[in-house]
C-alpha atoms as a PDB file:
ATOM      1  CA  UNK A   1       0.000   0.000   0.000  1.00  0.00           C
ATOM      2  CA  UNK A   2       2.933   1.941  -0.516  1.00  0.00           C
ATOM      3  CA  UNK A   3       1.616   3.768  -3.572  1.00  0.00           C
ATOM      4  CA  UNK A   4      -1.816   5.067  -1.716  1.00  0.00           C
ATOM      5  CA  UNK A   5       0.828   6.475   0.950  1.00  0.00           C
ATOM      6  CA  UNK A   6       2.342   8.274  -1.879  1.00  0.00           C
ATOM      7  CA  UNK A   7      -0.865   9.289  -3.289  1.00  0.00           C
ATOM      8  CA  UNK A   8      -1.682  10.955  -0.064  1.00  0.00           C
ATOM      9  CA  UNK A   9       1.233  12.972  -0.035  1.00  0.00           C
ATOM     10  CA  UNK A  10       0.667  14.047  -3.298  1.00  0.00           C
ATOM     11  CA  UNK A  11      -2.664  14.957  -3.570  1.00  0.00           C
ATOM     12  CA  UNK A  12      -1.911  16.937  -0.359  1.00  0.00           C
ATOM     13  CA  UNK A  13       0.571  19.333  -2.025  1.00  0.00           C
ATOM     14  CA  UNK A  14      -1.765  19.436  -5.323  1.00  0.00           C
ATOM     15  CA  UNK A  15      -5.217  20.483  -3.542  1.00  0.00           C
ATOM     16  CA  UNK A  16      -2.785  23.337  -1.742  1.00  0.00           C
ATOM     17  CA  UNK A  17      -1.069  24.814  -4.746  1.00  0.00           C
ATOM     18  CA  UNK A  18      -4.586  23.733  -6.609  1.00  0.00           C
ATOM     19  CA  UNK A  19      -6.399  26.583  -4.643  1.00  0.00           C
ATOM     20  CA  UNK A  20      -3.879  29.077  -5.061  1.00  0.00           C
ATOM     21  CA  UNK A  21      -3.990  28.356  -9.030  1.00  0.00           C
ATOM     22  CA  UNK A  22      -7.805  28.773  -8.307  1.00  0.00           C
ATOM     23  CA  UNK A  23      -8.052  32.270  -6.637  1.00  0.00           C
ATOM     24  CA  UNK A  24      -5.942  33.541  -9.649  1.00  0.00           C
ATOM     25  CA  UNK A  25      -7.317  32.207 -12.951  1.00  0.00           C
ATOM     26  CA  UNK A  26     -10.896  30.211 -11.546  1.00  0.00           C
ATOM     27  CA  UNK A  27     -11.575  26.740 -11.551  1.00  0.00           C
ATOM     28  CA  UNK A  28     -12.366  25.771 -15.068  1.00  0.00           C
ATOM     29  CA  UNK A  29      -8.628  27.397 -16.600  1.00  0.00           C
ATOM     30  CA  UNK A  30      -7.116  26.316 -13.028  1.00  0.00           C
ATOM     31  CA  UNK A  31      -8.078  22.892 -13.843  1.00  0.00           C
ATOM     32  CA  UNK A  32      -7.697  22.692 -17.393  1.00  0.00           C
ATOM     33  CA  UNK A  33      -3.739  24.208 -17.761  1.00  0.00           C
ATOM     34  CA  UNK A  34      -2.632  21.402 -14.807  1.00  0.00           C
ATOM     35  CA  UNK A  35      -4.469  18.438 -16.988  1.00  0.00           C
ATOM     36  CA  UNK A  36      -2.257  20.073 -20.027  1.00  0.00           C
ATOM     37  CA  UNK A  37       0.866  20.206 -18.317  1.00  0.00           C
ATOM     38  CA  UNK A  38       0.068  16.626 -16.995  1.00  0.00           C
ATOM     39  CA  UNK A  39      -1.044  15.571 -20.307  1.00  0.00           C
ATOM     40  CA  UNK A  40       2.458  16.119 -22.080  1.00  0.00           C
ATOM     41  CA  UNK A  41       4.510  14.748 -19.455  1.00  0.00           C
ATOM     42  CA  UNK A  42       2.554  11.587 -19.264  1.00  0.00           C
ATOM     43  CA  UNK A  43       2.134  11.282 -23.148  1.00  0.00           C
ATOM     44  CA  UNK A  44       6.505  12.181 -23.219  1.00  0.00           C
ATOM     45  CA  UNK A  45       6.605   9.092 -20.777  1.00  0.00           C
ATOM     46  CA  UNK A  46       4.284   6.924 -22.361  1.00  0.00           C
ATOM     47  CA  UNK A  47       5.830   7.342 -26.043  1.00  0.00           C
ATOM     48  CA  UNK A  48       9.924   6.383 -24.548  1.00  0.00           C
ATOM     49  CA  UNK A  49       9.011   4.726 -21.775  1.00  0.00           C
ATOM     50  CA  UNK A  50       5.248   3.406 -21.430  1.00  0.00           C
ATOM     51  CA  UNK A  51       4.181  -0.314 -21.968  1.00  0.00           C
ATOM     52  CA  UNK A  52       1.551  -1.439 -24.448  1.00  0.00           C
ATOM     53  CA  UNK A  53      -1.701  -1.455 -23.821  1.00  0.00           C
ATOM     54  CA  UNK A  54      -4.585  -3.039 -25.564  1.00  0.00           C
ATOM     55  CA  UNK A  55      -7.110  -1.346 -27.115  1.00  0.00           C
ATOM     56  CA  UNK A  56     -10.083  -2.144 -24.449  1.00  0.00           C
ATOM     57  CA  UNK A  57      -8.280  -1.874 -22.009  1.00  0.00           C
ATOM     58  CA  UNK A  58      -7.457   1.430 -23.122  1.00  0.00           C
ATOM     59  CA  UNK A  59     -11.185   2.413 -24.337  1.00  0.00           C
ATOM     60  CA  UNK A  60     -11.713   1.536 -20.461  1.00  0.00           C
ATOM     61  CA  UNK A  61      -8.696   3.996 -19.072  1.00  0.00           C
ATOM     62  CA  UNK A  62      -9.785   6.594 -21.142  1.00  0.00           C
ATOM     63  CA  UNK A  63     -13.171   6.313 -19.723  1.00  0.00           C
ATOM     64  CA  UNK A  64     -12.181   6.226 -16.464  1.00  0.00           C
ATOM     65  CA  UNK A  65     -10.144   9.353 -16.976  1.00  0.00           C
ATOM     66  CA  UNK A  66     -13.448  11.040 -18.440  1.00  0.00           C
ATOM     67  CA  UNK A  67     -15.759  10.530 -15.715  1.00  0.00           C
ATOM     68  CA  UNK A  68     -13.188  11.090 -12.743  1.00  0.00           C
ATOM     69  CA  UNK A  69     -10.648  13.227 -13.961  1.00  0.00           C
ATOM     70  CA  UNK A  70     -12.695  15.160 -16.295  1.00  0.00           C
ATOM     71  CA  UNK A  71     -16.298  15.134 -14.596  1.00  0.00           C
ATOM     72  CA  UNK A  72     -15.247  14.866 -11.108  1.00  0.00           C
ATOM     73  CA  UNK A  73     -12.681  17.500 -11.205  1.00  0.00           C
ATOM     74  CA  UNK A  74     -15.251  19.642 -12.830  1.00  0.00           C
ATOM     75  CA  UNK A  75     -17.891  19.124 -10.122  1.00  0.00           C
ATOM     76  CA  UNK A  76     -15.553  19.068  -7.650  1.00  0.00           C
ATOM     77  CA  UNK A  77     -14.504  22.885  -8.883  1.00  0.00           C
ATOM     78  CA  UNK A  78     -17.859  23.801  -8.590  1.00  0.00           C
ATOM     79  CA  UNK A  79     -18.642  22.511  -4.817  1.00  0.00           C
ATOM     80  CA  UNK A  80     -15.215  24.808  -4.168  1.00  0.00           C
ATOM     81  CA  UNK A  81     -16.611  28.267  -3.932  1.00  0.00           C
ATOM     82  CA  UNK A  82     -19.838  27.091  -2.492  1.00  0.00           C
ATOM     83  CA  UNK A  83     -19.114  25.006   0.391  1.00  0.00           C
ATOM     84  CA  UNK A  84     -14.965  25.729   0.568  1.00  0.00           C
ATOM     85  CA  UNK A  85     -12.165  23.716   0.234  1.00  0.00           C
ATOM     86  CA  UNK A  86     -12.071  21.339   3.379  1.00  0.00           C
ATOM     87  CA  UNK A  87     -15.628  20.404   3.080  1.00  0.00           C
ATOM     88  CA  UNK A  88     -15.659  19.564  -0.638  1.00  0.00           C
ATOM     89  CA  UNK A  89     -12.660  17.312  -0.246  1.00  0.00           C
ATOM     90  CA  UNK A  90     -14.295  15.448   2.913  1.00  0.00           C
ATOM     91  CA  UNK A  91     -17.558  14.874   0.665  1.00  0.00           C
ATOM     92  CA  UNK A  92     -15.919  13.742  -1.764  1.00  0.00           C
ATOM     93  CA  UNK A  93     -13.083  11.365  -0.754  1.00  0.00           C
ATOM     94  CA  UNK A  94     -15.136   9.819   2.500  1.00  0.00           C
ATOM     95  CA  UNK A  95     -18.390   9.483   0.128  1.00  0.00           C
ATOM     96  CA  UNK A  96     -16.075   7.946  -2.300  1.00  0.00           C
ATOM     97  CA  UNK A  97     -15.396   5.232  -0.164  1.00  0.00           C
ATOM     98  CA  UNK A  98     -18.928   3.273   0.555  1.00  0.00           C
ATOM     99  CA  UNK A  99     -19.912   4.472  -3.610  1.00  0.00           C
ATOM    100  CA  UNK A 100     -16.656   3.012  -5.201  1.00  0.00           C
ATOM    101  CA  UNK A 101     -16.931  -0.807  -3.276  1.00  0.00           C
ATOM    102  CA  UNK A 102     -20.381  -0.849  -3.592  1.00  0.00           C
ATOM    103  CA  UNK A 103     -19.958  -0.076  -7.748  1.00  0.00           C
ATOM    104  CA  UNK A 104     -16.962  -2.761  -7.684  1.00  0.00           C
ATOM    105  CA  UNK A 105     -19.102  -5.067  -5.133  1.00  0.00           C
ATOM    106  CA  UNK A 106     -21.804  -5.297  -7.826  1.00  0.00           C
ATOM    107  CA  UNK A 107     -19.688  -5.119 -10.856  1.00  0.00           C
ATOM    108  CA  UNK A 108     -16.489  -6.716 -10.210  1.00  0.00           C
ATOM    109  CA  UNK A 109     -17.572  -9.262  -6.948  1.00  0.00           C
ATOM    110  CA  UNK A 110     -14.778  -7.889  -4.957  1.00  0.00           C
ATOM    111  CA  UNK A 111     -15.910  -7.643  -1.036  1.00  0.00           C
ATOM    112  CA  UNK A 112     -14.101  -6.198   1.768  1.00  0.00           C
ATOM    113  CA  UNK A 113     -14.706  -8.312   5.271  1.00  0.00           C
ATOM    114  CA  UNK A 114     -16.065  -7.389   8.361  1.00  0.00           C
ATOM    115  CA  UNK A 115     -12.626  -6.672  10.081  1.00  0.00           C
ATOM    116  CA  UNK A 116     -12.038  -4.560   6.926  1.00  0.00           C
ATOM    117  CA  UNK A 117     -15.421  -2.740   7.039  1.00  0.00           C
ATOM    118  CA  UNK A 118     -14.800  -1.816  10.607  1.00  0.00           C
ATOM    119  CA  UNK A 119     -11.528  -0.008   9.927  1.00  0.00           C
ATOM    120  CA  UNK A 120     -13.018   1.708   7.325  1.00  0.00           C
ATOM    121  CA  UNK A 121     -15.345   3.229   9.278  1.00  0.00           C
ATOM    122  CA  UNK A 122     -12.851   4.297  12.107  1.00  0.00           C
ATOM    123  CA  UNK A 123     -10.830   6.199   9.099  1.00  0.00           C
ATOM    124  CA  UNK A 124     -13.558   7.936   7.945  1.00  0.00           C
ATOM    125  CA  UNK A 125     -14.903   8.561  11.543  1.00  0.00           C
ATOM    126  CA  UNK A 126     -11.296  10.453  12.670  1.00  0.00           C
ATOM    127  CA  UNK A 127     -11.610  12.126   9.369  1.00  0.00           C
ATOM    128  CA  UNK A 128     -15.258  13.116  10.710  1.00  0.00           C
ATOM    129  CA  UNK A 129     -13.708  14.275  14.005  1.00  0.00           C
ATOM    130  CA  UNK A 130     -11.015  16.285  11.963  1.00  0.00           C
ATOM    131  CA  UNK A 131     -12.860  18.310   9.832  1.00  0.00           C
ATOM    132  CA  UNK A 132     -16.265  18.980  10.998  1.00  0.00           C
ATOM    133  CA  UNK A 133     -18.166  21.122  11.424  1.00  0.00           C
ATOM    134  CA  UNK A 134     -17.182  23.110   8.953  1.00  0.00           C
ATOM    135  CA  UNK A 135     -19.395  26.572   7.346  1.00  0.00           C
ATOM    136  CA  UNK A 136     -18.338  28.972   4.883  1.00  0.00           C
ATOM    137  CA  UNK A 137     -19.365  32.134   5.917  1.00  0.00           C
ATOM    138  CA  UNK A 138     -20.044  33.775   2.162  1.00  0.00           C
ATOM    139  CA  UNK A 139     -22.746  31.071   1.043  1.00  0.00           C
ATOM    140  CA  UNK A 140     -26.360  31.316   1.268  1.00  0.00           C
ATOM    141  CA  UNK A 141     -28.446  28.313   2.172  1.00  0.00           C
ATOM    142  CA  UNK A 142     -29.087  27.786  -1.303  1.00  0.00           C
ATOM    143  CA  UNK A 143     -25.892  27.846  -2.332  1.00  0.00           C
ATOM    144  CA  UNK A 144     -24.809  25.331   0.600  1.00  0.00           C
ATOM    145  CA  UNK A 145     -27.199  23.205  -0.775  1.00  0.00           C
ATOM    146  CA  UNK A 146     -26.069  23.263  -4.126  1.00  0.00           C
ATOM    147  CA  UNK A 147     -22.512  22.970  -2.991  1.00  0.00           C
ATOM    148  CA  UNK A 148     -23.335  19.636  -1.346  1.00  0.00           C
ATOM    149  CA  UNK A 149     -25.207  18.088  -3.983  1.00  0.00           C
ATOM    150  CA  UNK A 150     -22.017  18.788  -6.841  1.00  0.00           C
ATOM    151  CA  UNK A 151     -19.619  17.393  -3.956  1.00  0.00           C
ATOM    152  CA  UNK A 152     -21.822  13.860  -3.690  1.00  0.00           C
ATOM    153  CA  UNK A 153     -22.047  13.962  -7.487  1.00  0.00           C
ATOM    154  CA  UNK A 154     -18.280  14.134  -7.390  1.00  0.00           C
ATOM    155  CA  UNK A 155     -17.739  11.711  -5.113  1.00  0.00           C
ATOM    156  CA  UNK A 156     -19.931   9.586  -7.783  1.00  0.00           C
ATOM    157  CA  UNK A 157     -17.556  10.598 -10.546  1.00  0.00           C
ATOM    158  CA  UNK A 158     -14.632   9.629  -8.322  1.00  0.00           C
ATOM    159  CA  UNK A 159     -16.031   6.035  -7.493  1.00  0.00           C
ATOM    160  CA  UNK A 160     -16.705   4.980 -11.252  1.00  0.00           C
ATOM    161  CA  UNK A 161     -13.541   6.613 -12.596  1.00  0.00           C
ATOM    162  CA  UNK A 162     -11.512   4.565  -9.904  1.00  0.00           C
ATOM    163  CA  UNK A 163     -13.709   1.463 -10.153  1.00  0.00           C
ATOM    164  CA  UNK A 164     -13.230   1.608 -14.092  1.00  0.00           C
ATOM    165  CA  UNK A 165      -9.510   1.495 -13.693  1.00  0.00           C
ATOM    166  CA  UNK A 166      -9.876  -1.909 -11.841  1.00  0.00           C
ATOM    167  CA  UNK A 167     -11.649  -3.182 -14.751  1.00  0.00           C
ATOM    168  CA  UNK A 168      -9.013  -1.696 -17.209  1.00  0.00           C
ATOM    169  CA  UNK A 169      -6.210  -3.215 -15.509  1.00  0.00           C
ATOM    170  CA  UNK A 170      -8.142  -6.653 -15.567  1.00  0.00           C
ATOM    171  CA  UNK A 171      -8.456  -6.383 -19.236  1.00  0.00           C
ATOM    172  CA  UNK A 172      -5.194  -5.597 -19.921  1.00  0.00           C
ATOM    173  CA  UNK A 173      -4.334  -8.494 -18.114  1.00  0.00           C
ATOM    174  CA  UNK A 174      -6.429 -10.931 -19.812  1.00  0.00           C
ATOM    175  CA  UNK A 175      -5.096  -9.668 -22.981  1.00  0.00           C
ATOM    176  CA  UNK A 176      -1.387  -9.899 -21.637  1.00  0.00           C
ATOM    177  CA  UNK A 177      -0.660  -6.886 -21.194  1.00  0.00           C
ATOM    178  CA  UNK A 178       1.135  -5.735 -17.929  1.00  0.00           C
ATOM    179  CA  UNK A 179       0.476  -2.218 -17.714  1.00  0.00           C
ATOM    180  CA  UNK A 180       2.237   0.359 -15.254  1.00  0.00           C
ATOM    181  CA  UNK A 181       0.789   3.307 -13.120  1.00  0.00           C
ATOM    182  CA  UNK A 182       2.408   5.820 -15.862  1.00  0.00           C
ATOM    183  CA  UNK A 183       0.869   4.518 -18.545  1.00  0.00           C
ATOM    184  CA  UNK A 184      -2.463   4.142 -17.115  1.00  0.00           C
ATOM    185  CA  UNK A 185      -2.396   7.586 -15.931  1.00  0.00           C
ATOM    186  CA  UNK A 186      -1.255   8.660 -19.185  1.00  0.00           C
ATOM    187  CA  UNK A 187      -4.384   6.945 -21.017  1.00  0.00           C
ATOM    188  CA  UNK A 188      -6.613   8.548 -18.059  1.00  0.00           C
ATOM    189  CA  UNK A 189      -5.589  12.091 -18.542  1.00  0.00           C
ATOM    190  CA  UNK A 190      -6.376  11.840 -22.359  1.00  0.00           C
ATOM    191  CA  UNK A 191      -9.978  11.443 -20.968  1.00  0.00           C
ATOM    192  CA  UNK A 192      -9.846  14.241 -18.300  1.00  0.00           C
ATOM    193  CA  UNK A 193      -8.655  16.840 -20.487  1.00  0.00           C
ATOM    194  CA  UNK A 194     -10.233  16.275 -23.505  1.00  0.00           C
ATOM    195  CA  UNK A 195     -13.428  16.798 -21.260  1.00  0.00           C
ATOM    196  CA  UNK A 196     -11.817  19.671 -19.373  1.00  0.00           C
ATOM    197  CA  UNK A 197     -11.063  21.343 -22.752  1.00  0.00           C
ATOM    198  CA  UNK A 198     -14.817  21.153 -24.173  1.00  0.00           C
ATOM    199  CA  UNK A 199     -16.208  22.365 -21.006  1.00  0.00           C
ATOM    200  CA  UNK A 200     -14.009  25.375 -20.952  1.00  0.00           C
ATOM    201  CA  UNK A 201     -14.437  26.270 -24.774  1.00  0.00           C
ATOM    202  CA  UNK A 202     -17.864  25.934 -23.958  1.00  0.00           C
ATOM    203  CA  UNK A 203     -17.629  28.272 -20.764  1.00  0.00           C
ATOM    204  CA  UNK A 204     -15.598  30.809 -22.649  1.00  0.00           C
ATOM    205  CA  UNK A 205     -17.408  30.467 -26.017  1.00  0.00           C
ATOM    206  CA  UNK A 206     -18.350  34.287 -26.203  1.00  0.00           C
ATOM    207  CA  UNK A 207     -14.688  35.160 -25.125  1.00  0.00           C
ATOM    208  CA  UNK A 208     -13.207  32.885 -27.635  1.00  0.00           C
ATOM    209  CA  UNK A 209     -15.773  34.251 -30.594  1.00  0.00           C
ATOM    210  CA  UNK A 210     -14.695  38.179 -29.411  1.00  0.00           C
ATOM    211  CA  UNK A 211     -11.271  37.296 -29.999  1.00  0.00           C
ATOM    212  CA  UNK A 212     -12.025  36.497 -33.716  1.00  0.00           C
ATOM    213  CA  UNK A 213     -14.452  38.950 -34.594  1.00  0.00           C
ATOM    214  CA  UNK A 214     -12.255  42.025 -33.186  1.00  0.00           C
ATOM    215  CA  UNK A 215      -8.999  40.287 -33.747  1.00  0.00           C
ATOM    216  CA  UNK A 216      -8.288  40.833 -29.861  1.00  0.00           C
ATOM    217  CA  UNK A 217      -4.936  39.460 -28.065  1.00  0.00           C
ATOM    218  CA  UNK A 218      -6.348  36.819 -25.570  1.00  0.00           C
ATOM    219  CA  UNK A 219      -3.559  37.002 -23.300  1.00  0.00           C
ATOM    220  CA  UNK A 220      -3.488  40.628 -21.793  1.00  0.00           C
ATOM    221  CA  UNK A 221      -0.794  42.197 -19.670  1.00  0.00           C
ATOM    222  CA  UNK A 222      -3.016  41.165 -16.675  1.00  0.00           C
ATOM    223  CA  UNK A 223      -3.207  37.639 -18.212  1.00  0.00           C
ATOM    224  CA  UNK A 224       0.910  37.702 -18.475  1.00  0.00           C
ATOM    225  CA  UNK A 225       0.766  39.277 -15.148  1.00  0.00           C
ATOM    226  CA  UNK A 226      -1.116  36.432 -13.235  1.00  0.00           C
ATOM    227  CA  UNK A 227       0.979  33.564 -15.227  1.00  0.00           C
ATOM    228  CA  UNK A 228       4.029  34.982 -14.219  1.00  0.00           C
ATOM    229  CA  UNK A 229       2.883  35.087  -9.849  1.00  0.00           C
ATOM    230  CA  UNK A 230       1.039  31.732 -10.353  1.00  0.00           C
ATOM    231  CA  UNK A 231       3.099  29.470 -12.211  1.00  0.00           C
ATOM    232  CA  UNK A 232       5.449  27.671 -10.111  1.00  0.00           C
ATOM    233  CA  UNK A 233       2.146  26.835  -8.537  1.00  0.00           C
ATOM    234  CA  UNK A 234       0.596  25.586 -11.469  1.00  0.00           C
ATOM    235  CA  UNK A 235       3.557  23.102 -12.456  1.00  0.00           C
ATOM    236  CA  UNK A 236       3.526  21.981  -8.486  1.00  0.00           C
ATOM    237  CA  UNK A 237      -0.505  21.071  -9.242  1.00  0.00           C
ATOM    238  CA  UNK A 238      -0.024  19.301 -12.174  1.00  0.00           C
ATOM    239  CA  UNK A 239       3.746  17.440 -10.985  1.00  0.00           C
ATOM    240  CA  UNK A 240       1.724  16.444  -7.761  1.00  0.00           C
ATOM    241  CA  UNK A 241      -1.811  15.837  -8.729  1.00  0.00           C
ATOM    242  CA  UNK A 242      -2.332  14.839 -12.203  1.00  0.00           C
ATOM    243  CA  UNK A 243       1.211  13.475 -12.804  1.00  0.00           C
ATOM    244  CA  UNK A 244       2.563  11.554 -10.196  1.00  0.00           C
ATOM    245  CA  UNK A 245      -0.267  11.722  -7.511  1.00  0.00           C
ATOM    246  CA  UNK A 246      -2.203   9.870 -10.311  1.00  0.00           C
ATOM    247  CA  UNK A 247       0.362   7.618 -11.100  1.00  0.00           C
ATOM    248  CA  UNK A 248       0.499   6.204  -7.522  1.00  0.00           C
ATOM    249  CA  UNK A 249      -3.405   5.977  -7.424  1.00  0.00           C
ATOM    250  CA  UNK A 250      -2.876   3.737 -10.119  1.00  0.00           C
ATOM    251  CA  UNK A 251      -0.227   1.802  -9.365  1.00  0.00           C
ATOM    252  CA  UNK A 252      -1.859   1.338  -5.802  1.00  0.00           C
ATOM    253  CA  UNK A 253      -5.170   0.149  -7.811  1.00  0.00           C
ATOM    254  CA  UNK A 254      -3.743  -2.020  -9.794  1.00  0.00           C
ATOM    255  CA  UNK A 255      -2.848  -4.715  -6.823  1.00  0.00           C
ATOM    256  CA  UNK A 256      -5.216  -3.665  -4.377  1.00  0.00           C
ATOM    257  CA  UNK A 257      -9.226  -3.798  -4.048  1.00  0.00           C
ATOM    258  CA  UNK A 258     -10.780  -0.089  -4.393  1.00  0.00           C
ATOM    259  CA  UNK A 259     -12.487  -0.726  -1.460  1.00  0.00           C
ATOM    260  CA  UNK A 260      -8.997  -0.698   0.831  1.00  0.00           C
ATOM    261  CA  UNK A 261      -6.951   2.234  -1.058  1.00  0.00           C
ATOM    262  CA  UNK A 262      -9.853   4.871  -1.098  1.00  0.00           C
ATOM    263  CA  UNK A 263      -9.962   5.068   2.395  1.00  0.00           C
ATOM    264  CA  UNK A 264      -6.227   5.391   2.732  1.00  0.00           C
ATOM    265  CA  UNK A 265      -6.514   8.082   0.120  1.00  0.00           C
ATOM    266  CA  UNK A 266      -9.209   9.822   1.987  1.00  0.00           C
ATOM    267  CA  UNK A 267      -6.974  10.885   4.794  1.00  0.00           C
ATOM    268  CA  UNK A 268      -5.160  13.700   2.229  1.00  0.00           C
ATOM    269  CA  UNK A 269      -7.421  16.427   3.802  1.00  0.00           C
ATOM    270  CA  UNK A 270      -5.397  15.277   6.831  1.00  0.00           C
ATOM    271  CA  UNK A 271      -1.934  14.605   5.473  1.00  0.00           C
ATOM    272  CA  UNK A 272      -2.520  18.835   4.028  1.00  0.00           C
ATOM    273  CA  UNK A 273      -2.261  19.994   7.554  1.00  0.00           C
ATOM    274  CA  UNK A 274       1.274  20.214   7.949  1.00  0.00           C
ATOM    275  CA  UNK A 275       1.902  21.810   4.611  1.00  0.00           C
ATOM    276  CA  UNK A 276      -0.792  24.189   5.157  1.00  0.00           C
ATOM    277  CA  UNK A 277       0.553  24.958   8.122  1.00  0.00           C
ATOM    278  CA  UNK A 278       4.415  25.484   6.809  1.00  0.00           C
ATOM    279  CA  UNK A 279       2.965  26.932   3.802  1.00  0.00           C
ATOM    280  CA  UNK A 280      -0.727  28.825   4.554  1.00  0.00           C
ATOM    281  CA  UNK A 281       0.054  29.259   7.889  1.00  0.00           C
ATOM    282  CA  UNK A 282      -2.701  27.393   9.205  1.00  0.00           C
ATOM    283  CA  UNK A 283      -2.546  25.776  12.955  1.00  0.00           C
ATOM    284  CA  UNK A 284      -4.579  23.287  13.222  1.00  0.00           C
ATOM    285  CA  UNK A 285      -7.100  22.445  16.087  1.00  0.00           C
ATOM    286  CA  UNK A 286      -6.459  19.950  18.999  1.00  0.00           C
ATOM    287  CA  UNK A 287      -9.544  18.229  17.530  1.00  0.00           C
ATOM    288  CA  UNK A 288      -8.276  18.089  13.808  1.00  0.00           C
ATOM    289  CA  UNK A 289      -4.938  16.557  15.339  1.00  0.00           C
ATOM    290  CA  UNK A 290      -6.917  13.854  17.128  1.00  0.00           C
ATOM    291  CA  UNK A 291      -9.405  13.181  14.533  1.00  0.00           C
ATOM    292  CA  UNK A 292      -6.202  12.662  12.373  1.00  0.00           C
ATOM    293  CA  UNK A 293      -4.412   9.934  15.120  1.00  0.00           C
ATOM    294  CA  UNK A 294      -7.550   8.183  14.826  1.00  0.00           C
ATOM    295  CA  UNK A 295      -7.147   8.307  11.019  1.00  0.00           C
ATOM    296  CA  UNK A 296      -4.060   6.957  10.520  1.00  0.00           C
ATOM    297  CA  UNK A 297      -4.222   4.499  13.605  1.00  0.00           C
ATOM    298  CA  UNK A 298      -7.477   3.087  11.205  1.00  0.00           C
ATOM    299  CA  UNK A 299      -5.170   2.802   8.101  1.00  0.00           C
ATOM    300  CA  UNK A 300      -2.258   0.764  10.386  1.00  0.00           C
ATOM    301  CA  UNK A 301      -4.558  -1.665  11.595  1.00  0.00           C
ATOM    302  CA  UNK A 302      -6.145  -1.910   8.320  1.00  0.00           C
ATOM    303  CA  UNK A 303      -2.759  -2.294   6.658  1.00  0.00           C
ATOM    304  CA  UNK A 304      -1.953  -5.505   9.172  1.00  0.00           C
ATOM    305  CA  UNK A 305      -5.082  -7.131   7.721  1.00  0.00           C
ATOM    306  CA  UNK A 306      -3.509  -7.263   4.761  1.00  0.00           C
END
């Protein structure tokens, strides 16, 4: 399970830097220039180094990439200014959880036992303890509402993509194929981004036909300005989320049930605090601290079951 440690870390670093990318550009460009940056080192590695992969196995990758990386992200990015960061990213990776092994329970047969279950639970009760309650201050009830509602829809996104990528790698296998975590990522983030792109051409549609009609520059001195304060940032997103945070999420799927890395996974919004705190300045509460023992002391004892 040393790749859904990895992950952790990862993901950690990417939702910090991820936010900061945010604020400056929104979430729909945020999102999209990290899935391009992760797109051509992935397809760089794939082309010298990557394995080959089979073609329904990689119809399958693809897929999973489009509903997780491409609609998840993009419902995820929505539940963001609604509900804030913390909450959104305990809806979605302890919701993930119970969706993904039920979708691979009835799909694939794979069942976690009781022993198993119970740990579970303790992980995503410390990560409870951690982060709630939470409110952000700036949301009406309506938009609360609404913010909760694209967060569980994410956390659906989340569960197929991940669940898909079990049934990739079992294709692959039965058509020989031994594929690595690079070059499933690489196949998955040809699926994110080609979503991520239509979405934003489609959000940007009257900026994009303004730029033709006038003849326009699209990248102002503001534009220049923001690229040039936000993009070590932007590369630290994309190295740590897209690139090699999703690498290890695959290469920790690949041997293991989705059912037992999810939950490891779900402790990033705990694994953040001591890079927010070096790097946001944020101290966190005596309860966050517990609810995070209790969290990890879940994912040891679910580790020796192994």
């Amino acid at each position: 399970m040393f790749p859904a440690f990895l992950t952790t870390i990862f993901f950690s670093l990417s939702a910090i830097s991820g936010s900061r990318c945010a604020k400056a550009f929104g979430g729909l460009e945020a999102n999209f220039w990290r899935l391009t940056i992760a797109t051509v080192l992935l397809t760089s590695y794939a082309i010298f180094f990557g394995h080959p992969i089979s073609g329904g196995a990689g119809a399958l990758f693809i897929l999973s990439g489009a509903i997780g990386v491409g609609v998840g992200d993009m419902l995820y990015f929505q539940a963001l200014p609604r509900i804030g960061s913390r909450l959104s990213v305990l809806l979605i990776q302890c919701l993930s959880v119970p969706f993904a092994a039920t979708v691979e329970w009835l799909w694939l047969g794979t069942t976690l036992s009781s022993k198993q279950f119970i740990w579970v639970g303790v992980i995503l009760a410390g990560i409870l303890l951690a982060l709630f309650p939470l409110h952000h201050a700036h949301s009406t009830r309506r938009e609360k509402v609404a913010g909760v509602c694209f967060g569980i829809l994410a956390a659906v996104g989340n569960s197929f993509g991940a669940v898909l990528s079990r049934k990739a790698y079992g294709a692959a296998l039965e058509a020989g194929f031994n594929i690595d975590g690079p070059t499933a990522a690489f196949q998955r983030i040809w699926g994110g981004v080609l979503v991520a792109s239509t979405v934003l051409v489609f959000a940007k549609w009257p900026a994009i036909q303004s730029v033709f009609k006038n003849c326009k520059i699209l990248f102002t001195a503001e534009y220049k300005s923001k690229w040039r304060s936000v993009w070590p940032w932007v590369v630290i997103t994309s190295l740590a989320g897209q690139t090699f945070g999703v690498t290890c999420f695959q290469w920790a799927l690949k041997n293991n049930p989705t059912g037992v890395v999810l939950p490891i996974i779900a402790t990033t919004p705990l694994v953040a605090i001591p890079f927010s705190q070096v790097l946001e300045k944020e101290r966190p509460s005596l309860r966050s601290i517990l609810g995070g023992l209790i969290a990890v002391g879940g994912v040891i004892a679910l580790l020796k079951l192994k």
